[in-house]
Protein backbone atom coordinates (compact mmCIF):
# COMPACT_ATOMS: atom_id res chain seq x y z
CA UNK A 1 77.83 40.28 143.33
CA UNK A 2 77.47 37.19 140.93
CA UNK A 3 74.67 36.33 139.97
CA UNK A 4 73.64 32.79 141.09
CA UNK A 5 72.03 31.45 144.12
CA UNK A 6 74.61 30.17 146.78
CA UNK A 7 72.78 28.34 149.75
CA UNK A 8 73.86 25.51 152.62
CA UNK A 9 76.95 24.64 150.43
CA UNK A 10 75.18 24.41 147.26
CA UNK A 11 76.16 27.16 144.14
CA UNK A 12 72.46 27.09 141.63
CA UNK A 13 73.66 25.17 138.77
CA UNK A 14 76.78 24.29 139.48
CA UNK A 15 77.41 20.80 140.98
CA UNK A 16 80.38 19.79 143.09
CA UNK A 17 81.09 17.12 146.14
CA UNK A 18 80.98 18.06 149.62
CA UNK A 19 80.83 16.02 153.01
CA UNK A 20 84.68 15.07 152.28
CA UNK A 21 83.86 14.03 148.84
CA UNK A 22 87.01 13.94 145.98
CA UNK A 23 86.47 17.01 144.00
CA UNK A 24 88.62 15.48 141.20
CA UNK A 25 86.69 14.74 138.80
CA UNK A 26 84.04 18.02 139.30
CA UNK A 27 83.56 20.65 137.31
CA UNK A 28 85.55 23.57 137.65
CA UNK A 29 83.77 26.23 140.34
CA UNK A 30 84.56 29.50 140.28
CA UNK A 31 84.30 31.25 144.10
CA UNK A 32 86.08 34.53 143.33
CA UNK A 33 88.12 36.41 140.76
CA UNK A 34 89.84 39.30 141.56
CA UNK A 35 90.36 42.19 138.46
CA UNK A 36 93.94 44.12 138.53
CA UNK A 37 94.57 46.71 135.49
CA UNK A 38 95.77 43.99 133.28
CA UNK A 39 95.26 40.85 135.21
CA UNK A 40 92.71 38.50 136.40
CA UNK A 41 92.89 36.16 139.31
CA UNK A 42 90.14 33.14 139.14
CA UNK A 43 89.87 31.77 142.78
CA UNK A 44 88.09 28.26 143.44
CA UNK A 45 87.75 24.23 143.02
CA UNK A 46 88.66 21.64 141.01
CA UNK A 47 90.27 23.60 138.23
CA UNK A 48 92.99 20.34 138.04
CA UNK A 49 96.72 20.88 137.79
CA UNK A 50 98.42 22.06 134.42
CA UNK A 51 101.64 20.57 133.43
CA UNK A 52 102.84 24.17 131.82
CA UNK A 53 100.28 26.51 132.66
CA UNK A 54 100.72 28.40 128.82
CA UNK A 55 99.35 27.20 125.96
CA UNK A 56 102.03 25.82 123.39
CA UNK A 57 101.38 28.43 121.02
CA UNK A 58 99.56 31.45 120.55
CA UNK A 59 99.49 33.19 117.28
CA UNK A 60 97.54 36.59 117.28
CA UNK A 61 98.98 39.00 114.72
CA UNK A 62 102.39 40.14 115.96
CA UNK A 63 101.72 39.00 119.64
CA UNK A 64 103.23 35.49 118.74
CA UNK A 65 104.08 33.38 122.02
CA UNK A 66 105.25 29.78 121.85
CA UNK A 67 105.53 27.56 124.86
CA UNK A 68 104.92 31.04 127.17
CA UNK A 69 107.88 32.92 125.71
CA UNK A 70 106.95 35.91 123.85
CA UNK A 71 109.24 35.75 119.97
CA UNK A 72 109.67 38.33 118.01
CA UNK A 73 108.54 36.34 114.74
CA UNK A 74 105.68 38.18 112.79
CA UNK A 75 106.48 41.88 114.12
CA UNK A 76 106.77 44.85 111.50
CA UNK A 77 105.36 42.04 108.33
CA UNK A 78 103.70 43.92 105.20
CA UNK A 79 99.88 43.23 104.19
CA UNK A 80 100.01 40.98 101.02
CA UNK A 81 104.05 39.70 102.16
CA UNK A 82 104.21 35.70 101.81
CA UNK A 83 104.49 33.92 105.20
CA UNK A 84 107.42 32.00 104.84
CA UNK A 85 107.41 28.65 106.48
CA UNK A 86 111.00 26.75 107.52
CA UNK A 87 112.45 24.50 109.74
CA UNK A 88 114.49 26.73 111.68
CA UNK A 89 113.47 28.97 114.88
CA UNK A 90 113.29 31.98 113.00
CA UNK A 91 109.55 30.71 111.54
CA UNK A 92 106.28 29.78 113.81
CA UNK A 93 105.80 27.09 110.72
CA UNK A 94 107.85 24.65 109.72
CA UNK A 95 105.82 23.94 106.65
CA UNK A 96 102.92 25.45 104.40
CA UNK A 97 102.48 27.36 101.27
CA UNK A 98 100.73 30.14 99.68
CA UNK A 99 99.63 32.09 102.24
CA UNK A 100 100.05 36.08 102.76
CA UNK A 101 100.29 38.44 105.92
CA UNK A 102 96.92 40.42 105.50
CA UNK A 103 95.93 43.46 107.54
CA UNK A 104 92.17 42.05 107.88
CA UNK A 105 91.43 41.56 111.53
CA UNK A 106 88.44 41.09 114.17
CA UNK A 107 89.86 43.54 116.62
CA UNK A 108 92.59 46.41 116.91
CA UNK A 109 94.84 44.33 119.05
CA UNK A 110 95.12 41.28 116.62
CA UNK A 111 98.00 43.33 113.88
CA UNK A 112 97.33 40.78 111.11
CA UNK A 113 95.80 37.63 110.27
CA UNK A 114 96.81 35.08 107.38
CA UNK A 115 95.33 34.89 104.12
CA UNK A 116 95.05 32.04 101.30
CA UNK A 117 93.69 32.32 98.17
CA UNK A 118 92.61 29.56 95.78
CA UNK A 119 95.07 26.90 97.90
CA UNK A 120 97.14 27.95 101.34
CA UNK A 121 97.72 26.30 104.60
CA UNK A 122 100.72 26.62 107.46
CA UNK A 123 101.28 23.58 109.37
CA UNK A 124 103.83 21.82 112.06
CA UNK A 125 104.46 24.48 114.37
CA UNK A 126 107.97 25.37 115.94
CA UNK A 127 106.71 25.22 118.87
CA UNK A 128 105.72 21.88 119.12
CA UNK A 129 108.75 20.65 117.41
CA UNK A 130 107.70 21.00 113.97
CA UNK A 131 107.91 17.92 112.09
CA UNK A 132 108.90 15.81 115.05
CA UNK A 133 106.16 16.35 117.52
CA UNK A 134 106.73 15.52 121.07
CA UNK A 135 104.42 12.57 122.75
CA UNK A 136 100.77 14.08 124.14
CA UNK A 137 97.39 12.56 124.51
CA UNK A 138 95.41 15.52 123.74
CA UNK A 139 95.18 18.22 121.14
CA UNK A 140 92.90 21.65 121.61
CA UNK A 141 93.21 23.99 118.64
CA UNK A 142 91.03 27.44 118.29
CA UNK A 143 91.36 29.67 115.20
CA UNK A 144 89.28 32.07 113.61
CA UNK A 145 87.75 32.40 110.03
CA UNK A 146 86.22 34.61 107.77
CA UNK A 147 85.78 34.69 104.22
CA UNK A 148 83.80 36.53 102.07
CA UNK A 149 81.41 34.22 101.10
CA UNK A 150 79.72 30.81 101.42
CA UNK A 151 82.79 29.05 99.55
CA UNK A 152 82.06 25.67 100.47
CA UNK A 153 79.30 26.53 97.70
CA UNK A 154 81.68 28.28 95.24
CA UNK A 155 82.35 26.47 91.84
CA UNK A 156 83.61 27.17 88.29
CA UNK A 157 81.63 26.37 85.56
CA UNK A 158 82.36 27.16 81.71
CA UNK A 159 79.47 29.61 79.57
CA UNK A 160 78.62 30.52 76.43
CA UNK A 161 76.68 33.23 75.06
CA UNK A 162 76.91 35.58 77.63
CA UNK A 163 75.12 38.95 77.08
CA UNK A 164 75.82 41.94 78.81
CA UNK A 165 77.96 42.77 81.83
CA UNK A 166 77.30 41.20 85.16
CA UNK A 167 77.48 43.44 88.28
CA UNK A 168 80.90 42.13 90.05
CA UNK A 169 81.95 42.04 93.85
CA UNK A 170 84.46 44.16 95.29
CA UNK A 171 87.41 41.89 94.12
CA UNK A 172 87.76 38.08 92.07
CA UNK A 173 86.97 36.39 95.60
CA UNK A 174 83.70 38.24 96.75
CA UNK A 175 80.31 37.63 95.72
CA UNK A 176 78.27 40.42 93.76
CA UNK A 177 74.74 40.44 92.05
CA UNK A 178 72.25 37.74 93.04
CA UNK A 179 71.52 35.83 89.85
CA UNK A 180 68.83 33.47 89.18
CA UNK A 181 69.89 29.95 87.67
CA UNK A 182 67.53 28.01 85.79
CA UNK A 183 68.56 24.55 85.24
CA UNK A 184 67.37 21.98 82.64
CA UNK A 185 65.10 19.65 84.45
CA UNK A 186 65.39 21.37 88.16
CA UNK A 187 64.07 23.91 89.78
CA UNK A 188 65.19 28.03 89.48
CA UNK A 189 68.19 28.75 92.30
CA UNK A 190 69.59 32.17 93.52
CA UNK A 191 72.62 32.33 94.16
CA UNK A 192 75.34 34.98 93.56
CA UNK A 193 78.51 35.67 90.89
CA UNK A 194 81.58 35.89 92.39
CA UNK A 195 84.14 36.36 89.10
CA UNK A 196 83.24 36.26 85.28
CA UNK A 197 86.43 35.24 83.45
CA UNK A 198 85.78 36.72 80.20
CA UNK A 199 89.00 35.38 78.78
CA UNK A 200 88.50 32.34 79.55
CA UNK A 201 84.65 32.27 79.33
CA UNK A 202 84.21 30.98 83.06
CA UNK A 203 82.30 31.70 85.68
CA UNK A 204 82.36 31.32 89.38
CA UNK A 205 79.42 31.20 91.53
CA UNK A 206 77.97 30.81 94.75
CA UNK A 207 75.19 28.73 94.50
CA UNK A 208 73.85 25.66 97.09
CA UNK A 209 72.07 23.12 96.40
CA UNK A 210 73.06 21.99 92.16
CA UNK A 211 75.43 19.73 91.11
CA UNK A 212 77.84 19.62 87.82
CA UNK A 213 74.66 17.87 86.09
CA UNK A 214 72.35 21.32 86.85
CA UNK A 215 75.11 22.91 84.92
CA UNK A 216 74.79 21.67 81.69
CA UNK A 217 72.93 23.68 79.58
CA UNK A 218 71.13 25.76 82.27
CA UNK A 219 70.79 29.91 82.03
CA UNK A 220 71.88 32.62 84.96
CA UNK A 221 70.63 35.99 84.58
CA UNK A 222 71.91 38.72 86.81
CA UNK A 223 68.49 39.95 89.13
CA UNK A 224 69.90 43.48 89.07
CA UNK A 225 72.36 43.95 85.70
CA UNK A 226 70.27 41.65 83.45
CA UNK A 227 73.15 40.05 82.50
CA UNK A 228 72.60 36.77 81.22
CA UNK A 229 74.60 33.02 79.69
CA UNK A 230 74.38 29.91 79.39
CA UNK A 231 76.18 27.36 81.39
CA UNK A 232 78.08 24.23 80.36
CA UNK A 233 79.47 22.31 82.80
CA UNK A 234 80.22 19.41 80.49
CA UNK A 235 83.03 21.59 79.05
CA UNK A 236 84.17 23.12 82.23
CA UNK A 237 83.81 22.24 85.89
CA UNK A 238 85.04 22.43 89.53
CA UNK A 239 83.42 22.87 92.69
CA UNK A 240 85.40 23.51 96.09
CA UNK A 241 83.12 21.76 98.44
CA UNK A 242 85.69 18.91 99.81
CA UNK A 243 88.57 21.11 100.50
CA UNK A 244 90.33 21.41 103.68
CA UNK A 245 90.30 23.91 106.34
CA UNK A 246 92.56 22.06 109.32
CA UNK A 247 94.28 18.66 109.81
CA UNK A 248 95.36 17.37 112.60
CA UNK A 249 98.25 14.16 112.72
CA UNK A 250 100.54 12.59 114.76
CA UNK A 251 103.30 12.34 112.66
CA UNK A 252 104.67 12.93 109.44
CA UNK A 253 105.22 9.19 108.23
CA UNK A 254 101.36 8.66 108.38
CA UNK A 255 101.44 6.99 111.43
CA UNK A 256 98.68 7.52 113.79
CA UNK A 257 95.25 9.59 114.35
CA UNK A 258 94.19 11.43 111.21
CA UNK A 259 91.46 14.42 111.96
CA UNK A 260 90.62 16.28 108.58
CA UNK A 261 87.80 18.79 108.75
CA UNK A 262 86.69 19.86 105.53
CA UNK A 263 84.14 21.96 103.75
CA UNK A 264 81.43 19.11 104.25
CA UNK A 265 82.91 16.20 106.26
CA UNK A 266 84.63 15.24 109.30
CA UNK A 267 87.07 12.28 108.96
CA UNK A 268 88.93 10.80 111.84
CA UNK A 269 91.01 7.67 110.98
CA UNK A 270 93.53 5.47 112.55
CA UNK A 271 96.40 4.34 109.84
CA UNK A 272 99.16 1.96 110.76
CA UNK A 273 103.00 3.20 110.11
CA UNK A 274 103.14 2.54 106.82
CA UNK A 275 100.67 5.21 106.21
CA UNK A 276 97.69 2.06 105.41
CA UNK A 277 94.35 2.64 106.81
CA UNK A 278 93.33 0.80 110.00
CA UNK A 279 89.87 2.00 110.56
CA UNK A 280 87.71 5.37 110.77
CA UNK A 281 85.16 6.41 113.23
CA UNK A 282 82.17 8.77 113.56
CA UNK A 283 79.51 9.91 114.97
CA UNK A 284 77.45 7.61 114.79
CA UNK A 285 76.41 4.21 113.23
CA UNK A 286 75.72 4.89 109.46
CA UNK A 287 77.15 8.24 109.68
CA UNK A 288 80.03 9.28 107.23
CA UNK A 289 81.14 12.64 108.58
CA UNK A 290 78.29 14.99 106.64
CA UNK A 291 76.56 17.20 108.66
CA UNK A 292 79.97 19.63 109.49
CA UNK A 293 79.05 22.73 110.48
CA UNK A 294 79.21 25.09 107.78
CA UNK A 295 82.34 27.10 108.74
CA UNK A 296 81.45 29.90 105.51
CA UNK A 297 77.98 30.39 106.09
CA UNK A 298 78.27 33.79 107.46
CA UNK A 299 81.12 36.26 106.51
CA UNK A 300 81.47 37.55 109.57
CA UNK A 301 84.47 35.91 112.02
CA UNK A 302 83.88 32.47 113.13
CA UNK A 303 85.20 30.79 116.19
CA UNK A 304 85.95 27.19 115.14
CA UNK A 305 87.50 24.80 117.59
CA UNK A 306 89.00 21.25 117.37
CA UNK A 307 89.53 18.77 120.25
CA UNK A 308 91.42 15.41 120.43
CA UNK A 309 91.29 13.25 122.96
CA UNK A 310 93.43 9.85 122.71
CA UNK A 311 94.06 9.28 125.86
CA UNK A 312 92.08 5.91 126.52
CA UNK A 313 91.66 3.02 124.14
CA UNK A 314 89.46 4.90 121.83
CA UNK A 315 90.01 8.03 120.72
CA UNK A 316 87.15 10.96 120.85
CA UNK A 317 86.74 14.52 120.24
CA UNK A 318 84.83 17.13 117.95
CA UNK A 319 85.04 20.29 115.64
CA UNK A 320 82.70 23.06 116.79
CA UNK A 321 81.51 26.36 115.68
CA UNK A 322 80.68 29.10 117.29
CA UNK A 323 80.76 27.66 120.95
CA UNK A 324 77.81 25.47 120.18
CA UNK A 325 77.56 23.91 116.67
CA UNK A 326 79.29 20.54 117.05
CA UNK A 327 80.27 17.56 114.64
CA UNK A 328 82.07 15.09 117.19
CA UNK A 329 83.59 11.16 116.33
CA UNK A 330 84.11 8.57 118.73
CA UNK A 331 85.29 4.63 119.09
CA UNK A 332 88.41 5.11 117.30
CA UNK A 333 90.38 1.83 118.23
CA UNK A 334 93.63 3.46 118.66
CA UNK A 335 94.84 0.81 121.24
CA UNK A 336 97.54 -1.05 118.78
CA UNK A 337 98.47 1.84 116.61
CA UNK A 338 99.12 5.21 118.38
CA UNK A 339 102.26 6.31 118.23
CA UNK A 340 104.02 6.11 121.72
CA UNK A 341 106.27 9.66 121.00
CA UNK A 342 104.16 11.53 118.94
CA UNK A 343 100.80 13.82 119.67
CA UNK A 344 98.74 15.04 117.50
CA UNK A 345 99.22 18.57 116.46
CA UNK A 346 98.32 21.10 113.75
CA UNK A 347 99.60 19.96 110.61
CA UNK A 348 97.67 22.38 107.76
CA UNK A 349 95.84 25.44 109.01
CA UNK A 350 93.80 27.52 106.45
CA UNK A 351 92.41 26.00 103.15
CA UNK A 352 94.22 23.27 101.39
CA UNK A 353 92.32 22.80 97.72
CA UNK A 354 91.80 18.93 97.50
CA UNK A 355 91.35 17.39 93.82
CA UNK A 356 92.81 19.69 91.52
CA UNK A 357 90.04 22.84 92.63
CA UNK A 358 93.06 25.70 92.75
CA UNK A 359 91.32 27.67 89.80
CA UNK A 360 87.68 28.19 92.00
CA UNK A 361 87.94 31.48 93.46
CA UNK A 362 88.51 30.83 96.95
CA UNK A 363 89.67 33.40 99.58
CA UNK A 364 89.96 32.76 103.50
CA UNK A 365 91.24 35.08 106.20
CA UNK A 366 91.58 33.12 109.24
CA UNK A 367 94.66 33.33 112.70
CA UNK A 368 93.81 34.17 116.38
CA UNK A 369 95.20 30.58 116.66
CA UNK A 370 95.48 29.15 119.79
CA UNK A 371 97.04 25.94 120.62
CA UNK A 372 97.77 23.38 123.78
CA UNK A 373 97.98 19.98 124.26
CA UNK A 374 95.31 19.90 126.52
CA UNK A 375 91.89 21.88 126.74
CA UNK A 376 92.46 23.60 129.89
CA UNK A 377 91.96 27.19 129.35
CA UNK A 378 90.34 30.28 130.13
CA UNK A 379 87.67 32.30 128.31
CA UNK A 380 85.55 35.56 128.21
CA UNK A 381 81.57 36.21 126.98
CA UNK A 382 79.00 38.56 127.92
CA UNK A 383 76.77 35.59 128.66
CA UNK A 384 76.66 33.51 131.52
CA UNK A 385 76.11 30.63 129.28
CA UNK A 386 78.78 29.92 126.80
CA UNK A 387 76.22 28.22 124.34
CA UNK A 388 74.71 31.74 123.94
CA UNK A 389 77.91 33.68 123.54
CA UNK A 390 78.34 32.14 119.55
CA UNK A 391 81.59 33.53 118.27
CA UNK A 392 81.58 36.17 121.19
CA UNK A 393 84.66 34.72 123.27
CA UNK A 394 87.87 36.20 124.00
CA UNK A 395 90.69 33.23 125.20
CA UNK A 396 93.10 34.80 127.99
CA UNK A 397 96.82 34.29 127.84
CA UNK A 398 96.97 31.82 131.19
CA UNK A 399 100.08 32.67 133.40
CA UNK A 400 99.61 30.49 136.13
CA UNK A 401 97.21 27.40 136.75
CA UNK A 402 96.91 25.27 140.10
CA UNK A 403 94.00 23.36 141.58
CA UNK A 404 92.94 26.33 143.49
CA UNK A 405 94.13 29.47 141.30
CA UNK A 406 94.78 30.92 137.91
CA UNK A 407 96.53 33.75 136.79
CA UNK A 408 95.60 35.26 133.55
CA UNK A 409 96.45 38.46 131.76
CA UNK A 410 92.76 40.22 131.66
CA UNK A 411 92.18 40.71 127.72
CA UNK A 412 88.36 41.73 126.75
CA UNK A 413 88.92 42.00 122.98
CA UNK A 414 85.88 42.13 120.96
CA UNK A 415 83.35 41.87 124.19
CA UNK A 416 80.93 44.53 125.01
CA UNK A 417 82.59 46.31 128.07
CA UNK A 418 79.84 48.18 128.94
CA UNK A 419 78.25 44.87 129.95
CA UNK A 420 78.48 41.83 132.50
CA UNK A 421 81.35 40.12 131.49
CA UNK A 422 81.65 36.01 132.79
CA UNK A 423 84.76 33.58 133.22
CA UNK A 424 84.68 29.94 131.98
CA UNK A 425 87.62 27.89 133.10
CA UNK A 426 87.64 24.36 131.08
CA UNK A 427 89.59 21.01 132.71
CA UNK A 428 91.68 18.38 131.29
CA UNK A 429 88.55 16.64 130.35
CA UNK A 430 87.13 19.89 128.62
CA UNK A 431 84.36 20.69 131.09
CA UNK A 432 83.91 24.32 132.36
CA UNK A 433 82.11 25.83 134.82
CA UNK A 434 78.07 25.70 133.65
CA UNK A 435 77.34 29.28 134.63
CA UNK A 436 79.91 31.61 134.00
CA UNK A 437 80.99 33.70 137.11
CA UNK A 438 81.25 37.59 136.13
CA UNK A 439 84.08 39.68 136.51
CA UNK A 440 82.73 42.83 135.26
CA UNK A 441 79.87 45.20 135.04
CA UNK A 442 77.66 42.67 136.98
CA UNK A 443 75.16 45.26 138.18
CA UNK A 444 74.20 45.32 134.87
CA UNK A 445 72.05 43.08 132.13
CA UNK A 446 73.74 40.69 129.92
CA UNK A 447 73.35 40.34 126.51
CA UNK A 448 70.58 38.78 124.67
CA UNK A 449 71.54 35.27 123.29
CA UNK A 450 73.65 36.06 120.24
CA UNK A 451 71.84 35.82 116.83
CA UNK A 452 73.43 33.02 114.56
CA UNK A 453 72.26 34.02 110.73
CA UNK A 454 73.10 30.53 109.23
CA UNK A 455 71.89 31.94 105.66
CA UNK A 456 73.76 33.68 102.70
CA UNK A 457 71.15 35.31 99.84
């Protein structure tokens, strides 16, 4: 039985019309789902038609499906093999560069994921006609990342007079030893080494909170090797904190919405088609797109989702993290400048080094990508509110959506299966059902909220 309250007409926290009230615009409301070996069937209310009830692509390892149809595109590749990008069928990318197949997954069913190191991205998928995008007024991208540090805090700083041998990470991308700097004028830091270049006489660090200025002159001493130098950032410096991990555009000329999340900021901006700059809009008043979620602050994987929504006057939408962190723009006056056969799409996927920062030793693992033009979809949790599930969500592969019913191919992934397991089904205007209905195990008690460890040592 699900658990919520159902009484005279009324289901306990969920709202919908009755009386001969329009159930248009109402949330989605889940009555009944029925569970077949590999197949669920969600039963209920206002779920909204679906112009093609599969997303437009969906990229999980080898399982690569674009517009519905499965292709046999990424089937048999070798771990470390470069993804090559091109504009004919045979690719799911049309463009991109220096990324590698890598066996690194979140789950046995995902084969592979992508990997870039120092600069990569893949962008313009075939299946949304690469570089010539068809028209849409929405854009929903999810992806996962993981990488094996906090690399929007990474940065590459010249030393001299090292002593001894610093205790190193597992490869030139992961962090090892804590080390304590002690800057000239500011206050002691931990952070971590990631890679000494002794050739060179560089060394890259994790560290949050100093600037280049901290740098010059300042000592680190490994807390567990003893290790020690002195840094000089005045001869050497680069820090990785504005590069990119996603942009979305409308079309290659420039034209159009611009939605660039990167390792601090969210920019959204509306440029004319010459590629000039109309206007930008955030949050809120004052705001300048800080305050991003910090997509590398744990190494575990990260759910990280974008939405675009320019189908009124003024565009909205957001990038969140983990089903709840959220960094959102608004008031984007797109009314005179969006392109009338063009929608926005996913035009670099991965991490896309931004002023000359290719040397910082930067690694990101990141696929499960999932792609529509709009936000209706389907997900899994073991909580019966999404907000609690954090990166705990499996999306299902949608086979069939009307009003009333959707057909889904039943795929648990990463959830716990020996408990309660609850369907969300999102509309066109990215609203799901408040209290997820379960589908399995529901005799038993759900998960605590998931713990979100923000911090890195």
């Amino acid at each position: 039985m699900n658990k919520y309250l159902k009484f005279n007409g009324f289901i306990f926290g969920v709202a919908f019309s009755v009386l001969g009230c329009s159930l248009t615009n109402a949330d989605p409301l889940v009555l009944s789902v029925s569970s077949g070996e590999d197949e669920l069937v969600l039963r209920g209310e206002s779920f909204g038609n679906k112009e093609s009830p599969f997303p437009i692509l969906w990229a999980f390892g080898s399982d690569v499906r674009e517009n519905g149809q499965p292709v046999n595109k990424e089937t048999g590749v070798v771990d470390g093999e470069s993804v090559q990008v091109s504009t004919s069928s045979s690719s799911v990318w049309t463009r991109g560069e220096g990324v590698a197949y890598s066996s690194l997954s979140r789950i046995p069913e995902v084969s592979h994921t992508y990997r870039a190191e120092n600069d990569g991205w893949l962008g313009w998928p075939v299946a949304f006609g690469g570089g010539d995008t068809p028209f849409s007024d929405q854009a929903y991208v999810a992806w996962r990342v993981k990488t094996p540090g906090d690399i929007s805090h990474y940065a590459l700083v010249a030393v001299t007079d090292s002593e001894g041998s610093f205790f190193l990470g597992k490869d030139e991308f992961s962090p090892g030893e804590r080390v304590e700097i002690i800057p000239i004028g500011a206050e002691p830091r931990i952070g971590r080494i990631v890679h000494f270049d002794s050739d060179k006489q560089r060394m890259h660090i994790e560290v949050v909170g100093l600037s280049s200025k901290h740098f010059v002159g300042g000592k680190v001493v490994g807390l567990d090797s003893g290790a020690s130098a002195i840094l000089d950032s005045s001869v050497y410096y680069r820090s990785g904190s504005s590069s990119k991990y996603f942009r979305s555009y409308e079309t290659i000329s420039e034209g159009g919405t611009h939605f660039v999340v990167s390792t601090n900021r969210l920019i959204t901006a509306q440029y004319d088609s010459q590629g000039n700059e109309l206007r930008r809009a955030f949050e809120f008043d004052g705001d300048a797109g800080y305050g991003l979620p910090n997509i590398s602050a744990s190494t575990d994987w990260q759910l990280v989702e974008a939405y675009i929504d320019l189908s009124e006057s003024y565009g909205h939408g957001f990038l969140r993290l983990n089903s709840n962190e959220l960094k959102s723009f608004s008031g984007l006056d797109i009314s005179g400048s969006k392109p009338k056969d063009a929608g926005p799409t996913i035009s670099n996927i991965g991490w896309e080094a931004a002023g000359g920062v290719e040397e910082v030793n930067v690694a990101i693992n990141f696929g499960e990508i999932y792609f529509d033009k709009t936000p209706q979809r389907v997900v899994l949790a073991n909580t019966q509110d999404l907000l609690n599930a954090g990166a705990n969500v499996e999306f299902q592969f949608i086979k069939a959506w009307s009003n009333n019913e959707i057909r889904v191919e039943k795929r648990f992934g990463g959830l716990r299966k020996d408990m309660p397991i609850y369907a969300f089904v999102f509309n066109k205007n990215n609203i799901s059902n408040k209290i997820g209905y379960c589908v399995s195990n529901c005799d038993v008690d759900e998960l605590p909220p998931s713990k979100i460890d923000l911090n890195i040592e």
